[in-house]
Protein backbone atom coordinates (compact mmCIF):
# COMPACT_ATOMS: atom_id res chain seq x y z
CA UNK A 1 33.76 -15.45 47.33
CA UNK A 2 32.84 -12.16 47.09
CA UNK A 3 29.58 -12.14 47.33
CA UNK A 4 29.95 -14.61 50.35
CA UNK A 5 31.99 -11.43 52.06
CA UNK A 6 29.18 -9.34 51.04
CA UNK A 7 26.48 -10.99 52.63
CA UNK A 8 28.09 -12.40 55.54
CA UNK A 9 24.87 -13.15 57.45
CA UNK A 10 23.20 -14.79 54.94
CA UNK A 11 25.99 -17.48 54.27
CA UNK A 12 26.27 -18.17 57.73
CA UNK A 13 22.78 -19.00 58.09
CA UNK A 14 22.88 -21.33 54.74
CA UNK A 15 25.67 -22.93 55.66
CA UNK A 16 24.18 -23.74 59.04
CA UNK A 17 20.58 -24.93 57.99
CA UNK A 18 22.66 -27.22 55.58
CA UNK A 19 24.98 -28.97 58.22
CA UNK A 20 21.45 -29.25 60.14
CA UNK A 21 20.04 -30.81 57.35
CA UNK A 22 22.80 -33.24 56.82
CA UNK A 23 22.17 -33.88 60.71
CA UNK A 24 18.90 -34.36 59.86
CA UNK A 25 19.29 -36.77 56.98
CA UNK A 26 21.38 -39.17 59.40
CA UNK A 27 19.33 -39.17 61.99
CA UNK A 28 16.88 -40.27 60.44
CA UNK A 29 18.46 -43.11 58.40
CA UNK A 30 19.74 -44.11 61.83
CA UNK A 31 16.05 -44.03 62.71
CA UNK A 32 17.02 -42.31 66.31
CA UNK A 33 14.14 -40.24 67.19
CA UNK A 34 14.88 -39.17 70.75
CA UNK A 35 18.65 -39.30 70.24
CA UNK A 36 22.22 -37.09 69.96
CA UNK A 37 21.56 -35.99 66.88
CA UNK A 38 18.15 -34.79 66.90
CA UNK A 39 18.90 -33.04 70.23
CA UNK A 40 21.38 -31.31 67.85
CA UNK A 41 18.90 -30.27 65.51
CA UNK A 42 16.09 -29.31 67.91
CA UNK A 43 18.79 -27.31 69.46
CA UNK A 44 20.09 -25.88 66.08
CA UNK A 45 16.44 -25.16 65.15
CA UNK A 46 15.53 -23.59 68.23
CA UNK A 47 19.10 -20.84 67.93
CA UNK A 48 17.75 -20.32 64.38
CA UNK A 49 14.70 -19.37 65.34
CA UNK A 50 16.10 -17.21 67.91
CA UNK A 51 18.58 -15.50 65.58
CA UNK A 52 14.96 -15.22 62.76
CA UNK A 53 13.01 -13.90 65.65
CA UNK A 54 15.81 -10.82 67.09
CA UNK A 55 16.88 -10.43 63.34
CA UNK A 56 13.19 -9.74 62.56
CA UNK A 57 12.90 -7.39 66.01
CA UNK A 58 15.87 -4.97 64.90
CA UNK A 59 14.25 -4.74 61.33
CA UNK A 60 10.34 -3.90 63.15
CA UNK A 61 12.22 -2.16 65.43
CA UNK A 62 14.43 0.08 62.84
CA UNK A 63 11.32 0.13 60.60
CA UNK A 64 9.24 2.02 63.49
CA UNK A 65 11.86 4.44 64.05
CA UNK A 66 12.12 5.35 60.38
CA UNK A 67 8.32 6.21 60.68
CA UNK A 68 8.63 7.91 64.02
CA UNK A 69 11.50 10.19 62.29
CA UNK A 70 9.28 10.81 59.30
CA UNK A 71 5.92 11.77 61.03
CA UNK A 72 8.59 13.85 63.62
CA UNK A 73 10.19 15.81 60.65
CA UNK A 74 6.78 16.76 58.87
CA UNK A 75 5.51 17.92 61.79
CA UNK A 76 8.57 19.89 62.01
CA UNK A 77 8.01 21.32 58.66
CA UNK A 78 4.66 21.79 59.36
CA UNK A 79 5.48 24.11 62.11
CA UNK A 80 8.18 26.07 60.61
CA UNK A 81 5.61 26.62 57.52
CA UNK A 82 3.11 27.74 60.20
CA UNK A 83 5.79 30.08 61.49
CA UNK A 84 6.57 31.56 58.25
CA UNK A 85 2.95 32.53 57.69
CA UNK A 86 1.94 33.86 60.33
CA UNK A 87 5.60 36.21 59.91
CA UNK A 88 4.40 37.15 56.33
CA UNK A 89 1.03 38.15 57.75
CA UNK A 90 2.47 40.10 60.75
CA UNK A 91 4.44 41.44 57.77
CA UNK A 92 2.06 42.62 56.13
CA UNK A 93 -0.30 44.38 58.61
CA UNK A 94 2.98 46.35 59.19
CA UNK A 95 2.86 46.77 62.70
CA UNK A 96 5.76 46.56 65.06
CA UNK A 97 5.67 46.72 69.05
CA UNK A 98 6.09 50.40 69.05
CA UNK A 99 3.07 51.17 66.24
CA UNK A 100 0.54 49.15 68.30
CA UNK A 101 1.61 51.14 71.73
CA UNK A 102 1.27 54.29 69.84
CA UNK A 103 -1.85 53.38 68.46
CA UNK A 104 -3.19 51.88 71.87
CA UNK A 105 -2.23 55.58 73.39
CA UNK A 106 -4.72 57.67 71.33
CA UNK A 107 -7.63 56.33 73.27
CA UNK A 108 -5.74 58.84 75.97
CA UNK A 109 -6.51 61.85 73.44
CA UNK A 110 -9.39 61.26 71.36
CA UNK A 111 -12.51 61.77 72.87
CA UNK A 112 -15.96 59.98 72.70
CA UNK A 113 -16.99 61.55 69.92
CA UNK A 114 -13.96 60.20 67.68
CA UNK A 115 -13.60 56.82 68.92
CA UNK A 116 -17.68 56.21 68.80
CA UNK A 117 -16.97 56.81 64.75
CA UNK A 118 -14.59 54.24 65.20
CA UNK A 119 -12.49 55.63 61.93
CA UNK A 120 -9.62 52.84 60.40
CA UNK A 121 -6.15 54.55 61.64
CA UNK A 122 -3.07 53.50 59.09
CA UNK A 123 0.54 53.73 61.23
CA UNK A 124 3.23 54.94 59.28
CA UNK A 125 6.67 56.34 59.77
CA UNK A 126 8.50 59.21 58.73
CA UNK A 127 10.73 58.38 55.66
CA UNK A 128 12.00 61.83 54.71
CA UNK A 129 12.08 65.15 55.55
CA UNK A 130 11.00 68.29 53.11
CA UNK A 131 12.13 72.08 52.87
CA UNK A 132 14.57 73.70 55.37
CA UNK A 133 11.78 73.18 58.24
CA UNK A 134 11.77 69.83 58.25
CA UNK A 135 8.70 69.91 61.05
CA UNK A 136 6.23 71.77 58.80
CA UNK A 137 6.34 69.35 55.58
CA UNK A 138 7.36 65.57 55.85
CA UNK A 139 7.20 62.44 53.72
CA UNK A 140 5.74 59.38 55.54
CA UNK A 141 5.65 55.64 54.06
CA UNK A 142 2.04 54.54 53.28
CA UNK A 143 -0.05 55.87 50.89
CA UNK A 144 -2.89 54.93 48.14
CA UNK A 145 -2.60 51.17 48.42
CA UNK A 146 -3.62 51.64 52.29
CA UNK A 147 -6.17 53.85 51.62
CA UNK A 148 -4.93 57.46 52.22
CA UNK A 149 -6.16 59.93 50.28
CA UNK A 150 -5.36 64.08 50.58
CA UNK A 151 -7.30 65.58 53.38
CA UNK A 152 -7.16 62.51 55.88
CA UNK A 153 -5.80 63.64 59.50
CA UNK A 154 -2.61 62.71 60.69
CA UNK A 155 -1.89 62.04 64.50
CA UNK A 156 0.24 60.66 67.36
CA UNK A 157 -0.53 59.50 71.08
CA UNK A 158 -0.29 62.87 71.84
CA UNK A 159 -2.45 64.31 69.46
CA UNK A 160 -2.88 66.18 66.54
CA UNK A 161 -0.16 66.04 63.63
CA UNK A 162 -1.42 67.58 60.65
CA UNK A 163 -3.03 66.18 57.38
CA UNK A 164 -2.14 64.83 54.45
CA UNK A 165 -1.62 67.16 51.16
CA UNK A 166 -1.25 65.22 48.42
CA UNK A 167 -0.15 60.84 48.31
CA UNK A 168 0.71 57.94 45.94
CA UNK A 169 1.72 54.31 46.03
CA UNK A 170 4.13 53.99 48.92
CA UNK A 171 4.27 57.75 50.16
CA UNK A 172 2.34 60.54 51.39
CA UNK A 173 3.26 64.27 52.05
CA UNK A 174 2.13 65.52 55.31
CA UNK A 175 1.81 69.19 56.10
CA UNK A 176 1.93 69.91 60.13
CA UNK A 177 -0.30 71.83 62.31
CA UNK A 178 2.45 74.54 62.55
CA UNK A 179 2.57 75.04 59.21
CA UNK A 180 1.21 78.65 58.73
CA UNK A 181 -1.19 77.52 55.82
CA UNK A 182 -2.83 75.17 58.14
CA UNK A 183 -6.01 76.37 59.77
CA UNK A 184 -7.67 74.61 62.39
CA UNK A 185 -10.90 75.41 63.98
CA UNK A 186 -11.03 74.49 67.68
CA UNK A 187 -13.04 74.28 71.13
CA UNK A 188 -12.12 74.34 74.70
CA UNK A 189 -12.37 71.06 76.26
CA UNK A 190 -14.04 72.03 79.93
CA UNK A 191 -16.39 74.28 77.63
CA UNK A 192 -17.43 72.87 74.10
CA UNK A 193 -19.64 75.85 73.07
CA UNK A 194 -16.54 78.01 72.97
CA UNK A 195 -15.28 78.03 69.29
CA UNK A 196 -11.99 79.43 67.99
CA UNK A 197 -9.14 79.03 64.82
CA UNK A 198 -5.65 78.87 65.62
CA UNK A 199 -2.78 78.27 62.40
CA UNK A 200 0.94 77.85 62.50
CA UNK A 201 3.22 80.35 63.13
CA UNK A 202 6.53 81.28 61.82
CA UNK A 203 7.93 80.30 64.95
CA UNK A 204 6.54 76.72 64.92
CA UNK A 205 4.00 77.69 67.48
CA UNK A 206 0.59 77.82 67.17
CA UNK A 207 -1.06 80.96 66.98
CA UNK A 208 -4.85 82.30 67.03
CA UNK A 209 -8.18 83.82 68.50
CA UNK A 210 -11.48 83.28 70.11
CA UNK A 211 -14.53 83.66 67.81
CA UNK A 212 -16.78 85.31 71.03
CA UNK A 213 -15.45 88.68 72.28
CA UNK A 214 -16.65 87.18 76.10
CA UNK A 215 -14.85 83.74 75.69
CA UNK A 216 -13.79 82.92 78.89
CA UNK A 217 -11.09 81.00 77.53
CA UNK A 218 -7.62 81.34 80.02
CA UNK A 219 -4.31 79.86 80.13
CA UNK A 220 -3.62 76.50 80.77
CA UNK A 221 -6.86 75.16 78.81
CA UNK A 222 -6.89 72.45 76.65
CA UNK A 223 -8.08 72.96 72.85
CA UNK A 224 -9.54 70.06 70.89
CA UNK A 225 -10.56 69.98 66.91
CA UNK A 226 -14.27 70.91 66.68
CA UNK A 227 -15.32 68.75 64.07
CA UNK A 228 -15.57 71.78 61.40
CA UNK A 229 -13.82 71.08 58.39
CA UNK A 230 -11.28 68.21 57.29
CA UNK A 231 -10.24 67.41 60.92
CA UNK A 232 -12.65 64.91 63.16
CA UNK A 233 -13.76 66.21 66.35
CA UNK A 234 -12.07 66.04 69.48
CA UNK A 235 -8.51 65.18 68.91
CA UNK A 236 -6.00 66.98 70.80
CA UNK A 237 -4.32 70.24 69.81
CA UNK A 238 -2.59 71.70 72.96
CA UNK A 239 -2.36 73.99 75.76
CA UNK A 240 -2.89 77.81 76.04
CA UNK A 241 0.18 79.52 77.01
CA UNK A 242 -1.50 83.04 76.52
CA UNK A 243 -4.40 84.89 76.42
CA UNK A 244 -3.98 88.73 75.22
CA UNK A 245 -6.98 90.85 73.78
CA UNK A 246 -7.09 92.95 70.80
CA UNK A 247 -8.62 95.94 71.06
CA UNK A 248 -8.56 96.42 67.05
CA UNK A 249 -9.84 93.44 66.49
CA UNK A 250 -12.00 93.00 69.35
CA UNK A 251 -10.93 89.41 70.21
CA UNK A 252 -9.16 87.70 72.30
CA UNK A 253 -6.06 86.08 70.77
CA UNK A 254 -4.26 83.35 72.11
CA UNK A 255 -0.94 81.12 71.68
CA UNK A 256 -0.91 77.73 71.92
CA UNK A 257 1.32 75.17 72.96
CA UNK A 258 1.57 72.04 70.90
CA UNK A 259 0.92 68.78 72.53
CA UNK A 260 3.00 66.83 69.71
CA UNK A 261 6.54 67.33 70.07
CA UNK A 262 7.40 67.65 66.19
CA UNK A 263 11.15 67.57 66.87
CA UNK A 264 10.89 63.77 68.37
CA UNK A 265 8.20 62.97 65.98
CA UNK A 266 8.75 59.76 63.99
CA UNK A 267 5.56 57.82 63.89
CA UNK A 268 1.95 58.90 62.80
CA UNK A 269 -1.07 57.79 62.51
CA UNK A 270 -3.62 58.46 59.78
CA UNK A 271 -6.95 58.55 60.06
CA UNK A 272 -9.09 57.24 57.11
């Protein structure tokens, strides 16, 4: 009895193909081809069919969906693995909304001599701040395993940071521009031929002099890196505020006007 109350459907349908084939049996011993009985049957036969035939529908029927689910769900998973990859590889090129702008920007301050080189630039932010002026010396977060090494140039969208002094896995110690160990040898931008070394100052200006006695350098020009030394040519220093000559020295010496602001400063660039 229990199993009858288990399978409910399937003790219907046994117990109605036998009272058919009871029907059946008489009929036939009656020998009444055409009559009551085997309307019964044909009738009986034909609602069994009907139930086999929807019964077999809703299993098709069920059977597709279950497919449909599974081919919907891997491609779900398919995508979401998709997804995940192409976050570990935007990961791992490091680059946020803001790095890419800031990169994009030093096409503004570079000229064609620079980008024509077409040097690999590392962004990289400021993780920590050394000595009491924390806009001379600074820590940033890349180092050897990008490719930095001591010497490289550091700079902004604006222009010119500094360079790198020394660097290991992870890190790398930048010393600024307005550091007063940093010398930088320069040329006017609306005059190239015009040469001249400016250094940090004390201050956290920038500080220096004109290497011709008849430099017609004036205030308001724009100083780029000459390409002498560690520094690439033609990245952005700054402005001249002043221009005051030396009658000891027989020069004219100038102050300069950084076009980074170091006090907002908190992404670089390096240059490899």
């Amino acid at each position: 009895m229990r199993w009858i109350r288990e399978h409910k459907l399937i003790s219907v349908l046994v117990i109605v193909l036998l009272i058919l084939s009871v029907i059946f049996g008489v009929s036939v011993l009656k020998g009444g081809g055409g009559n009551g009985a085997t309307g019964v049957v044909n009738k009986g036969v034909s609602v069994i069919s009907g139930g086999f035939s929807s019964v077999t529908k809703a299993v098709k029927d069920n059977v597709s969906g279950i497919f449909s689910y599974k081919k919907l769900q891997a491609e779900v998973e398919r995508l979401e693995d998709e997804n995940q990859q192409l976050r570990k590889e935007l990961a791992e090129v490091g680059l946020d909304r803001e790095d890419l702008e800031q990169l994009e920007s030093l096409s503004q301050i570079l000229n064609y001599e620079y980008t024509e080189k077409k040097f690999d630039l590392v962004s990289a932010d400021i993780s920590s701040l050394d000595g009491s002026n924390w806009t001379n010396v600074f820590t940033i977060n890349r180092g050897t395993e990008s490719g930095i090494k001591a010497g490289d140039a550091v700079v902004n969208g604006m222009g010119l940071v500094g360079r790198v002094q020394e660097t290991g896995k992870g890190w790398s110690k930048v010393v600024s521009l307005i550091d007063e160990d940093c010398d930088i040898s320069f040329k006017l931008v609306r005059d190239r031929k015009q040469l001249g070394i400016v250094s940090g100052s004390a201050g956290g200006g920038i500080s220096g002099y004109m290497m011709d006695a008849d430099s017609t350098v004036s205030e308001g020009d724009i100083i780029v890196t000459s390409g002498l030394g560690i520094y690439p040519e033609g990245i952005t220093i700054g402005n001249v505020k002043t221009v005051v000559y030396n009658s000891n020295t027989l020069l004219k010496e100038i102050t300069v006007e950084p076009a980074v602001n170091f006090k907002e400063l908190e992404k670089v660039a390096v240059i490899k």
